[in-house]
Protein backbone atom coordinates (compact mmCIF):
# COMPACT_ATOMS: atom_id res chain seq x y z
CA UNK A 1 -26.32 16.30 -29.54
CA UNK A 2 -22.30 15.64 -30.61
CA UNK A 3 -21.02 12.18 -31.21
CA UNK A 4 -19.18 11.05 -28.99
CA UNK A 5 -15.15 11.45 -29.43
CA UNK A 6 -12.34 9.29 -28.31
CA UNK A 7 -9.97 11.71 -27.17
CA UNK A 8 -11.66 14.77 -26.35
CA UNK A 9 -13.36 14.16 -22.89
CA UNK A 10 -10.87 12.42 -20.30
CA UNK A 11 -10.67 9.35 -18.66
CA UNK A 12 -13.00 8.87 -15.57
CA UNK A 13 -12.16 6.31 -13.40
CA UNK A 14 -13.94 3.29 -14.47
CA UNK A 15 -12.43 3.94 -17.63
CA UNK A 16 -9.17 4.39 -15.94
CA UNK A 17 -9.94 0.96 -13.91
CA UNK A 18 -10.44 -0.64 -17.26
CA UNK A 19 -7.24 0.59 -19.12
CA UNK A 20 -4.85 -0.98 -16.21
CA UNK A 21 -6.35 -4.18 -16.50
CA UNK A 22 -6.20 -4.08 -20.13
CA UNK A 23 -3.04 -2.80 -20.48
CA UNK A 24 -1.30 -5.08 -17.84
CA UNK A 25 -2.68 -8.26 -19.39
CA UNK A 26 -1.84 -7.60 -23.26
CA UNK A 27 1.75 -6.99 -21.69
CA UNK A 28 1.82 -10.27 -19.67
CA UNK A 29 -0.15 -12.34 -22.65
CA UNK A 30 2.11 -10.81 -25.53
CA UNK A 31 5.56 -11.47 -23.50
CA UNK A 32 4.24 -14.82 -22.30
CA UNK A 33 3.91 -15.65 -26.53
CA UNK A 34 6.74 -13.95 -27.36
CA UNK A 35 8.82 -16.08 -25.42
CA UNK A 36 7.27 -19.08 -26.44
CA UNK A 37 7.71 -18.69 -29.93
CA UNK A 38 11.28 -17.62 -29.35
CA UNK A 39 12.25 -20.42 -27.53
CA UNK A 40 10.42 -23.44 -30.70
CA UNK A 41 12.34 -21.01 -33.29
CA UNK A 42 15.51 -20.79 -31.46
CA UNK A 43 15.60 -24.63 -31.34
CA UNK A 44 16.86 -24.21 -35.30
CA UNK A 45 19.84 -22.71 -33.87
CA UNK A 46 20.97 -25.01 -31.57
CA UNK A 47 22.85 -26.63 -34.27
CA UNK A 48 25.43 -23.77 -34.13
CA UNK A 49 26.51 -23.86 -30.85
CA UNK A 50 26.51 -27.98 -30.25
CA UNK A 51 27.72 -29.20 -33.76
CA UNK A 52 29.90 -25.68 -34.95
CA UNK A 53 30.91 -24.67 -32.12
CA UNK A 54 29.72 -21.18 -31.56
CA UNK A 55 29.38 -19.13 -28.98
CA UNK A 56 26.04 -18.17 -26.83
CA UNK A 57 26.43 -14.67 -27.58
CA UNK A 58 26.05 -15.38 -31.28
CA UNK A 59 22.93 -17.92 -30.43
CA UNK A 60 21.36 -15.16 -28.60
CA UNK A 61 21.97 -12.64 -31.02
CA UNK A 62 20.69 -14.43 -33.95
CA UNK A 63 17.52 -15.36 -31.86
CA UNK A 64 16.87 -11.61 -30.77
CA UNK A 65 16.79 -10.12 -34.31
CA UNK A 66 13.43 -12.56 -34.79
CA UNK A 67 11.94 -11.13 -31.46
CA UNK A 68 10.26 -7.94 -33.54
CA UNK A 69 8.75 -10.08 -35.99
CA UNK A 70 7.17 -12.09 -33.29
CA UNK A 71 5.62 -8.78 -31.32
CA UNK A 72 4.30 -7.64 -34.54
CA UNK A 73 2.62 -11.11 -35.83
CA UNK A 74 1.09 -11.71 -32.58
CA UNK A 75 -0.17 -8.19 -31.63
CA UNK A 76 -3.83 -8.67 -33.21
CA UNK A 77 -4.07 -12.00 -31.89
CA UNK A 78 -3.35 -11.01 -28.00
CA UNK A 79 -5.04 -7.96 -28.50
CA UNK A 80 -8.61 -9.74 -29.46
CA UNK A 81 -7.69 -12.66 -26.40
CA UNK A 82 -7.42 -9.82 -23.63
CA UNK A 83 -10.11 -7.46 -24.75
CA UNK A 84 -12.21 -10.64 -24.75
CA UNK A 85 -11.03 -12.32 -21.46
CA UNK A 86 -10.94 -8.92 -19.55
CA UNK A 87 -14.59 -7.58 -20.39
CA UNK A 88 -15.96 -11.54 -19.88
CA UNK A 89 -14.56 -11.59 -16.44
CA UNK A 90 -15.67 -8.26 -16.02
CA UNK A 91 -19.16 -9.35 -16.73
CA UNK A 92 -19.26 -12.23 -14.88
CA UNK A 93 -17.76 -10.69 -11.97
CA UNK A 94 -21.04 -8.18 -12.31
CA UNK A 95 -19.16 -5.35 -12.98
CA UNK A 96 -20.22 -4.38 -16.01
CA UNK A 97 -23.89 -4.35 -14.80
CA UNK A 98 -22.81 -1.73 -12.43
CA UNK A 99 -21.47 0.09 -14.65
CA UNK A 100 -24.13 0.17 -16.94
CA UNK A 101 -26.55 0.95 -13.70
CA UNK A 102 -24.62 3.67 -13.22
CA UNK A 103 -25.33 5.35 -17.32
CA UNK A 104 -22.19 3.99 -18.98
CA UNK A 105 -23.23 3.64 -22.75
CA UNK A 106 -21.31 1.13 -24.78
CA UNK A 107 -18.88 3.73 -26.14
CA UNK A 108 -18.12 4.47 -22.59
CA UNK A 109 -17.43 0.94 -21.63
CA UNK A 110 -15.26 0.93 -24.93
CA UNK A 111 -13.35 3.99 -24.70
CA UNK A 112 -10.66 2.40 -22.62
CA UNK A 113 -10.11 -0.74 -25.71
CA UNK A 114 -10.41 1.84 -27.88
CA UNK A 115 -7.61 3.99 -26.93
CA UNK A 116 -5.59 1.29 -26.12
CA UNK A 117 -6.10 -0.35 -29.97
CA UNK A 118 -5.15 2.51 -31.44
CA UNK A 119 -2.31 3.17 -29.33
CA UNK A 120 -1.40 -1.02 -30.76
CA UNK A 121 -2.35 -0.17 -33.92
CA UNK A 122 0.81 2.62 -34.12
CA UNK A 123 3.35 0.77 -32.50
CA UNK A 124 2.36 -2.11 -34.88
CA UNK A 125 2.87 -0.25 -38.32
CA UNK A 126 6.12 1.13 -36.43
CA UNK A 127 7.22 -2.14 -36.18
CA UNK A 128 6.06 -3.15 -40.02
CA UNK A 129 7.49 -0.19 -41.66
CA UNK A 130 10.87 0.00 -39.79
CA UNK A 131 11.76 -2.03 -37.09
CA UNK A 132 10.86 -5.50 -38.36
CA UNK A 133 12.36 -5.40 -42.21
CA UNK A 134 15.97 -3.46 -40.39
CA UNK A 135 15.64 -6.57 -37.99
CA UNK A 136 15.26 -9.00 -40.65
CA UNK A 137 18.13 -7.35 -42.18
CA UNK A 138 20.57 -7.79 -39.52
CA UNK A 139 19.40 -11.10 -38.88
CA UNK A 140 19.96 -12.74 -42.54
CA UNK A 141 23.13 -10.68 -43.22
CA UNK A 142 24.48 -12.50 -39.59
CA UNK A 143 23.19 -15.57 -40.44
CA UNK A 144 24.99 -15.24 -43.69
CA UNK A 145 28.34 -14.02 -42.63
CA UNK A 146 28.37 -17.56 -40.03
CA UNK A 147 27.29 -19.93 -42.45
CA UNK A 148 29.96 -18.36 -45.18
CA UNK A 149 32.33 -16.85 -43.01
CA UNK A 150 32.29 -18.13 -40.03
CA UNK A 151 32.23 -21.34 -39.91
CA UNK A 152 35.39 -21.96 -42.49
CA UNK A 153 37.40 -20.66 -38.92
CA UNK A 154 35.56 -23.95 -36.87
CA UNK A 155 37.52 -26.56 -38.43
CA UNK A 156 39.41 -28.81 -35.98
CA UNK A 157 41.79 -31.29 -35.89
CA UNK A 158 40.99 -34.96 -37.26
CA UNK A 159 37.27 -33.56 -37.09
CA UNK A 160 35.81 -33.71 -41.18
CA UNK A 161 33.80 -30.39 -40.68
CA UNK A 162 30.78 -29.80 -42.57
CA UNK A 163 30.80 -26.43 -44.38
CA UNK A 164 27.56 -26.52 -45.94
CA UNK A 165 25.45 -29.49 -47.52
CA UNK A 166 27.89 -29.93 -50.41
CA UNK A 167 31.19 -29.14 -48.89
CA UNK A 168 32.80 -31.07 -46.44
CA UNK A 169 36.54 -30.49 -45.24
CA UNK A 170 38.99 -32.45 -42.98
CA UNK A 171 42.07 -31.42 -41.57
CA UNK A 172 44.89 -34.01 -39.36
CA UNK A 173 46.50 -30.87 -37.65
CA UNK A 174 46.41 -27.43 -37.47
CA UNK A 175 49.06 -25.23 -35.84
CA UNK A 176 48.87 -22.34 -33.07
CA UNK A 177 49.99 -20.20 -36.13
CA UNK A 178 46.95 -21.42 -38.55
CA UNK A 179 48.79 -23.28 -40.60
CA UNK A 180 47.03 -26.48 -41.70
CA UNK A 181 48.70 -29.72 -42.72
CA UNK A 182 47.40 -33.39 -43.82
CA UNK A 183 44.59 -31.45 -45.71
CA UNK A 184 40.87 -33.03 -47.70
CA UNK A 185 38.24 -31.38 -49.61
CA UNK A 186 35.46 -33.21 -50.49
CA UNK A 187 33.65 -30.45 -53.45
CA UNK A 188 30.19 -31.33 -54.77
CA UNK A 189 29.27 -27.78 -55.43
CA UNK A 190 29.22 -28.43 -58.71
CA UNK A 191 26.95 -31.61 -59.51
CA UNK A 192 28.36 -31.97 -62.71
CA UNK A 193 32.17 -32.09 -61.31
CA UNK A 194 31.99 -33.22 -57.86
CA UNK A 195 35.82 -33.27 -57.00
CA UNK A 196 38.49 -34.18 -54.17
CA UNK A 197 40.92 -32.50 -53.19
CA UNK A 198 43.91 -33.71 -51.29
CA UNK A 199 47.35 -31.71 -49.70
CA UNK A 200 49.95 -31.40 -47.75
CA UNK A 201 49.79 -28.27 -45.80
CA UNK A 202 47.61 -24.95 -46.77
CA UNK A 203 46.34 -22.28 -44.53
CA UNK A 204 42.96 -19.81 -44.38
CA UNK A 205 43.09 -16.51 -45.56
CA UNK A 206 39.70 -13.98 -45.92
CA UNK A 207 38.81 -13.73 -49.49
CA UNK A 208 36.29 -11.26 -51.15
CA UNK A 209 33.46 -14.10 -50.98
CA UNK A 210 34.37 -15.39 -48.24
CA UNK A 211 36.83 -17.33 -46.55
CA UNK A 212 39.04 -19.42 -48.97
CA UNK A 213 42.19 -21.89 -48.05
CA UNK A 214 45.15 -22.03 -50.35
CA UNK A 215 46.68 -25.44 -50.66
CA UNK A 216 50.20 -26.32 -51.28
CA UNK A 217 51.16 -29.24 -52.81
CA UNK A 218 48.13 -31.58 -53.30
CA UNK A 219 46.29 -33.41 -55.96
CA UNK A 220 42.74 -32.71 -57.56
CA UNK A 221 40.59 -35.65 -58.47
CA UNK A 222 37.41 -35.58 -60.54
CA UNK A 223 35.49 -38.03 -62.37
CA UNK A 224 34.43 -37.79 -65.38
CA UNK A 225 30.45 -38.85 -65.76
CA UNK A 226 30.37 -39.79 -69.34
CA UNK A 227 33.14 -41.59 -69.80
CA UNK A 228 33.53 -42.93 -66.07
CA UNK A 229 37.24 -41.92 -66.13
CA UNK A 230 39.89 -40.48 -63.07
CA UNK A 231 40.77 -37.60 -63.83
CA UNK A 232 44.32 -36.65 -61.69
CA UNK A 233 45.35 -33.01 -61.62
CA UNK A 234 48.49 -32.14 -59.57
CA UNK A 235 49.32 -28.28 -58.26
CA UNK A 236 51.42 -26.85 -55.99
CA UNK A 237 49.09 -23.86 -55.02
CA UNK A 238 45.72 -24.31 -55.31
CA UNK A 239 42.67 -21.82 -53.73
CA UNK A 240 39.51 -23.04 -53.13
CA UNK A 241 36.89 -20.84 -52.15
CA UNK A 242 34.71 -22.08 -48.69
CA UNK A 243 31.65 -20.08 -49.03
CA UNK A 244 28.77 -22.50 -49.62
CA UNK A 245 28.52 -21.48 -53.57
CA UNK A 246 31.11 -21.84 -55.51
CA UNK A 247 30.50 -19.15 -58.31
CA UNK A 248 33.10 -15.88 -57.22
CA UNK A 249 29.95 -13.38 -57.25
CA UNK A 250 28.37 -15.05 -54.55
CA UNK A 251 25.74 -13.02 -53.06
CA UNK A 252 22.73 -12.44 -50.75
CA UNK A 253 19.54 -12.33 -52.20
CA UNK A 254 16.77 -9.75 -50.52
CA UNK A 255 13.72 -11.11 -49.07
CA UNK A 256 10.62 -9.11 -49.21
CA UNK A 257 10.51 -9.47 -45.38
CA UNK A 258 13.86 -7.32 -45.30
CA UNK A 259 12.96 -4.71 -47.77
CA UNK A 260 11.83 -1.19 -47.06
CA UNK A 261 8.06 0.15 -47.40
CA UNK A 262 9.87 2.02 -50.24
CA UNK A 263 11.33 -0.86 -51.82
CA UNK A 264 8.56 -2.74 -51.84
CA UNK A 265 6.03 -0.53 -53.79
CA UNK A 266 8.89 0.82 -56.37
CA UNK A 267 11.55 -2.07 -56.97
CA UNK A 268 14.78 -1.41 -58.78
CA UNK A 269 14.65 -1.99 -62.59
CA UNK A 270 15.49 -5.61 -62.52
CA UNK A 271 15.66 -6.63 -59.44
CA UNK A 272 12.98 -8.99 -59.12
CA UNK A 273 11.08 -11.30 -61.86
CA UNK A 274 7.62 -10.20 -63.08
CA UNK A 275 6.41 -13.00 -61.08
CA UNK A 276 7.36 -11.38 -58.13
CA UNK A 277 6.16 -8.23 -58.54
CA UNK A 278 2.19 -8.74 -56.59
CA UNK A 279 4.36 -10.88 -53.60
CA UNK A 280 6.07 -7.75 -52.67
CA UNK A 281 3.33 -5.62 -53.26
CA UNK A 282 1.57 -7.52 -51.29
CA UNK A 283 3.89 -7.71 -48.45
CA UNK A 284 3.44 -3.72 -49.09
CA UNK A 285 -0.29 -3.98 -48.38
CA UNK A 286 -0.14 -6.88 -45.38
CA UNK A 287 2.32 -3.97 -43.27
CA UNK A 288 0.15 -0.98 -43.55
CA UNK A 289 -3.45 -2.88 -43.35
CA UNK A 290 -2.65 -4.62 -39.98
CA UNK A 291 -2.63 -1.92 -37.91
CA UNK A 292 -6.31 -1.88 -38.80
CA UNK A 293 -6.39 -5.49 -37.97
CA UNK A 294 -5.61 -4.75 -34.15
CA UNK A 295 -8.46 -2.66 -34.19
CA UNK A 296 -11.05 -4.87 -36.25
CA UNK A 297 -9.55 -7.86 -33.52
CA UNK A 298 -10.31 -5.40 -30.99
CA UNK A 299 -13.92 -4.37 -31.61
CA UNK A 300 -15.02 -8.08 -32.65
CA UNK A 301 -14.27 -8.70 -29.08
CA UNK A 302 -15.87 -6.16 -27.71
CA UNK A 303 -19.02 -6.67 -29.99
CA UNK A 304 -19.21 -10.46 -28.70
CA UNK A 305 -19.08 -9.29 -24.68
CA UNK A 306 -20.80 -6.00 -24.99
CA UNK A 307 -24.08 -6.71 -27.05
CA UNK A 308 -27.17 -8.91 -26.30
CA UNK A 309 -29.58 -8.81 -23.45
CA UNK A 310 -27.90 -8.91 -19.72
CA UNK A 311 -28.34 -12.50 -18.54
CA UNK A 312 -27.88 -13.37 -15.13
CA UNK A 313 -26.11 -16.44 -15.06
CA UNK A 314 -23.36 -14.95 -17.83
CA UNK A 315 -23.56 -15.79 -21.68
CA UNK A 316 -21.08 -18.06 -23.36
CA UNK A 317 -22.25 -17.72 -26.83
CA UNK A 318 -21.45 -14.41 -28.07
CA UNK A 319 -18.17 -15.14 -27.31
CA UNK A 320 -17.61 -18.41 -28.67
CA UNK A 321 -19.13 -16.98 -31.78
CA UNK A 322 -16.51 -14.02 -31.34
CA UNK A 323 -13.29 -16.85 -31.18
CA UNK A 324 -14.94 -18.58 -33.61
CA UNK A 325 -15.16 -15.87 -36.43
CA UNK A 326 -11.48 -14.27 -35.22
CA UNK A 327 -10.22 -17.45 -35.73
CA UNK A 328 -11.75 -17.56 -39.30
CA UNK A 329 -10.14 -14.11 -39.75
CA UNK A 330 -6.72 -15.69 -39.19
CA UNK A 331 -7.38 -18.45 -41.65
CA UNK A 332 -9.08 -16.06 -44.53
CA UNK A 333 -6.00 -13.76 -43.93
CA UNK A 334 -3.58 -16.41 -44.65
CA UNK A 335 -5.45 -17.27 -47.60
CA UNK A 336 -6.19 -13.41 -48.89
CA UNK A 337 -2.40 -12.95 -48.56
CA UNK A 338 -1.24 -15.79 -50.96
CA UNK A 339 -3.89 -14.92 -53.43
CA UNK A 340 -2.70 -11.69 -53.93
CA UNK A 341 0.54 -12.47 -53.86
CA UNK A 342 0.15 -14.65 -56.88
CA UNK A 343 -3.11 -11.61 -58.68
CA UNK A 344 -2.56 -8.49 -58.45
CA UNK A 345 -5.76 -8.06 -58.75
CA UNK A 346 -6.44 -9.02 -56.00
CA UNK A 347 -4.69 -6.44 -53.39
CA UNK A 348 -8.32 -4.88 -52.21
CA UNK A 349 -9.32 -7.88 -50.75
CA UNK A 350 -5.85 -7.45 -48.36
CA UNK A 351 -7.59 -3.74 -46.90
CA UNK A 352 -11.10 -5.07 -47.26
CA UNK A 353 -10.00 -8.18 -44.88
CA UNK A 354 -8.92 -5.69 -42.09
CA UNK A 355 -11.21 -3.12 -42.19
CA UNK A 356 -14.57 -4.70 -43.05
CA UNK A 357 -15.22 -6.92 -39.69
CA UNK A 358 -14.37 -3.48 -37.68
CA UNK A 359 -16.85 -1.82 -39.31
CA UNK A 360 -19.13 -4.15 -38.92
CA UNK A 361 -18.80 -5.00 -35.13
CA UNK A 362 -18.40 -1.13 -34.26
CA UNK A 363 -22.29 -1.11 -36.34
CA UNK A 364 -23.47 -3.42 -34.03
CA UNK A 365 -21.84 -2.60 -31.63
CA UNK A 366 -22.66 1.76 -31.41
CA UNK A 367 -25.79 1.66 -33.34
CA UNK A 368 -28.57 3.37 -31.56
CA UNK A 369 -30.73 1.18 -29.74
CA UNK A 370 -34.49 1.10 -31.11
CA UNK A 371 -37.34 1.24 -28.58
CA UNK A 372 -40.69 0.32 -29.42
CA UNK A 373 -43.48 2.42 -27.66
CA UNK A 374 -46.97 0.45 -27.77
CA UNK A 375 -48.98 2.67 -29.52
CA UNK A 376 -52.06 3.91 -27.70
CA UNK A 377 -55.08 3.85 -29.91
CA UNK A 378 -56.97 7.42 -29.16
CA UNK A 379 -60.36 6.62 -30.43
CA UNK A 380 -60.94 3.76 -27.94
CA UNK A 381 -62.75 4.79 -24.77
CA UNK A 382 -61.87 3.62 -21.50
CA UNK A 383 -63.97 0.91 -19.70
CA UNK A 384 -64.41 0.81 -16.30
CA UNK A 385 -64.38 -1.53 -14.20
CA UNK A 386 -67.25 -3.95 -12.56
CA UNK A 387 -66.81 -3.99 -8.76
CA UNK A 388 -67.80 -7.01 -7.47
CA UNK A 389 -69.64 -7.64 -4.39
């Protein structure tokens, strides 16, 4: 007799029936957290548009690039919660009873989660591989240009304006034409020379780093730490650079959230510390093994509703045991992922944590079902019975 496959024979209609409901809900339940989680991370943003001024187009834009991260971190998650709360309500609903009156075998009853977890499981390493680390891209490189370019254009009138942590400017009046007059630069960018800087007019002008203003006619003043003297420097053109370092090769370090699959597994000679190596290879790893995760999620839900004796009141403890040990999976994840991004060594336990529980719940889940025939012992003679009177 042939195994069973998942794609040759088609759909019937139960199996249809349980595909739409599937389907609909891990849409629903995956927008529903998507949305939630973009609207607590988009409170970081806020900042921008109340204290700097920006606009909601660049708000919305900043929070958008994060939305792919989201689908793709969630996606195991909502896929165990709906396989689970569809076949429970299934079940209690007696549906499932019909449906295994009617000859469905477990597979059968699976086939639709199945499909539907592997068709997860491909959109999810899309995401990892491409869409995700090009999002993250956009995102930082954005998030970069405001904080360094930006920004330096915000400055009002009798407003000091914050530029970053250590850089704070203030100007008394700026004209329609840019040009700024009344002009103070507070500079702690360097700790070890924190300096002010005062002037009489200067104006803005897009520098290689990043915005830098070119003062005319000012005064620099720096203390000295050691000896606890002024030190008074006057100019009459002075540039200052407003990017938030103040070294002239300022720029962006990669993430290993941003880099390519690529990237990742073969780094450029010298581009990251030896210490870093097993973090992006295991960011390597963590993309390609969760795929598998969606369908380990999937299976240890349908293990917890599918298994056991029938019970006619419903059962409740396969699948608290089933939230119970997903939720450990999330936790030993976590945990699997910063051990081997600090060993190398390791890595296996980064495949073995997706793929093992799968295995193990489609095992219990498919295995053939044992029944035990009382044996009939041949050498006993039947007794007949006394009639009674």
């Amino acid at each position: 007799m042939a195994a069973p496959s998942l794609f040759r024979n088609p759909l019937t209609r139960l199996n249809r029936y349980i595909l739409r409901q599937i389907l609909g809900a891990l849409v629903a339940v995956t927008l529903a957290l998507v949305a939630l989680i973009w609207l607590t991370q988009s409170l970081r943003f806020v900042e921008l548009i109340v204290n700097r001024g920006l606009s909601p187009f660049v708000f919305l834009r900043l929070t958008v690039l994060l939305v792919p991260s989201f689908v793709a971190v969630i996606l195991p998650i909502t896929m165990f919660v709906v396989v689970q709360f569809i076949y429970q309500r299934l079940s209690g609903d007696r549906e499932l009873t019909v449906m295994r009156a009617a000859g469905l075998s477990p597979f059968a009853l699976a086939k639709p989660t199945l499909i539907l977890a592997t068709g997860v499981a491909v959109l999810c390493l899309w995401l990892n591989i491409w869409i995700v680390p090009a999002s993250f891209t956009a995102f930082r490189e954005y998030q970069f240009e405001i904080r360094n370019r930006i920004a330096a254009f915000l400055i009002q009138e009798g407003v000091f304006t914050t530029i970053s942590n250590n850089l704070t400017v203030y100007v008394r009046k700026r004209d329609p034409s840019g040009d700024l007059h009344g002009i103070m630069v507070d500079d702690e960018r360097n700790p070890a020379n924190p300096a002010t800087i005062i002037a009489q007019s200067g104006r803005i002008e897009p520098g290689r780093t990043g915005p830098q203003v070119i003062l005319f006619n000012g005064a620099r003043q720096e203390v000295d730490k050691k000896s606890g003297r002024l030190n008074l420097l006057t100019f009459s053109e002075n540039t200052i650079n407003l990017s938030s370092t103040a070294s002239d090769d300022d720029e962006r370090f990669r993430d290993d959230s941003e880099v390519s699959l690529h990237d990742l597994l073969h780094p450029a000679p010298g581009e990251l510390l030896p210490q870093d190596v097993p973090k992006w290879r295991a960011e390597a790893y963590r993309r390609l093994s969760e795929p598998f995760t969606v369908v380990s999620y999937a299976l240890v839900a349908l293990a917890s509703v599918l298994t056991g004796a029938f019970r006619r009141h419903g059962g409740f403890a396969r699948p608290a045991i089933g939230v119970a040990i997903t939720v450990g999976l999330v936790a030993l994840g976590l945990s699997v992922g910063n051990l081997a991004a600090r060993n190398s060594a390791l890595l296996p336990l980064v495949w073995i944590h997706a793929i093992l529980p799968g295995v193990v719940a489609a095992w219990l889940l498919f295995r053939p079902e044992r029944i035990h025939v009382p044996r009939v012992d041949e050498t006993a003679t039947p007794t007949a019975g006394k009639a009674e009177v």
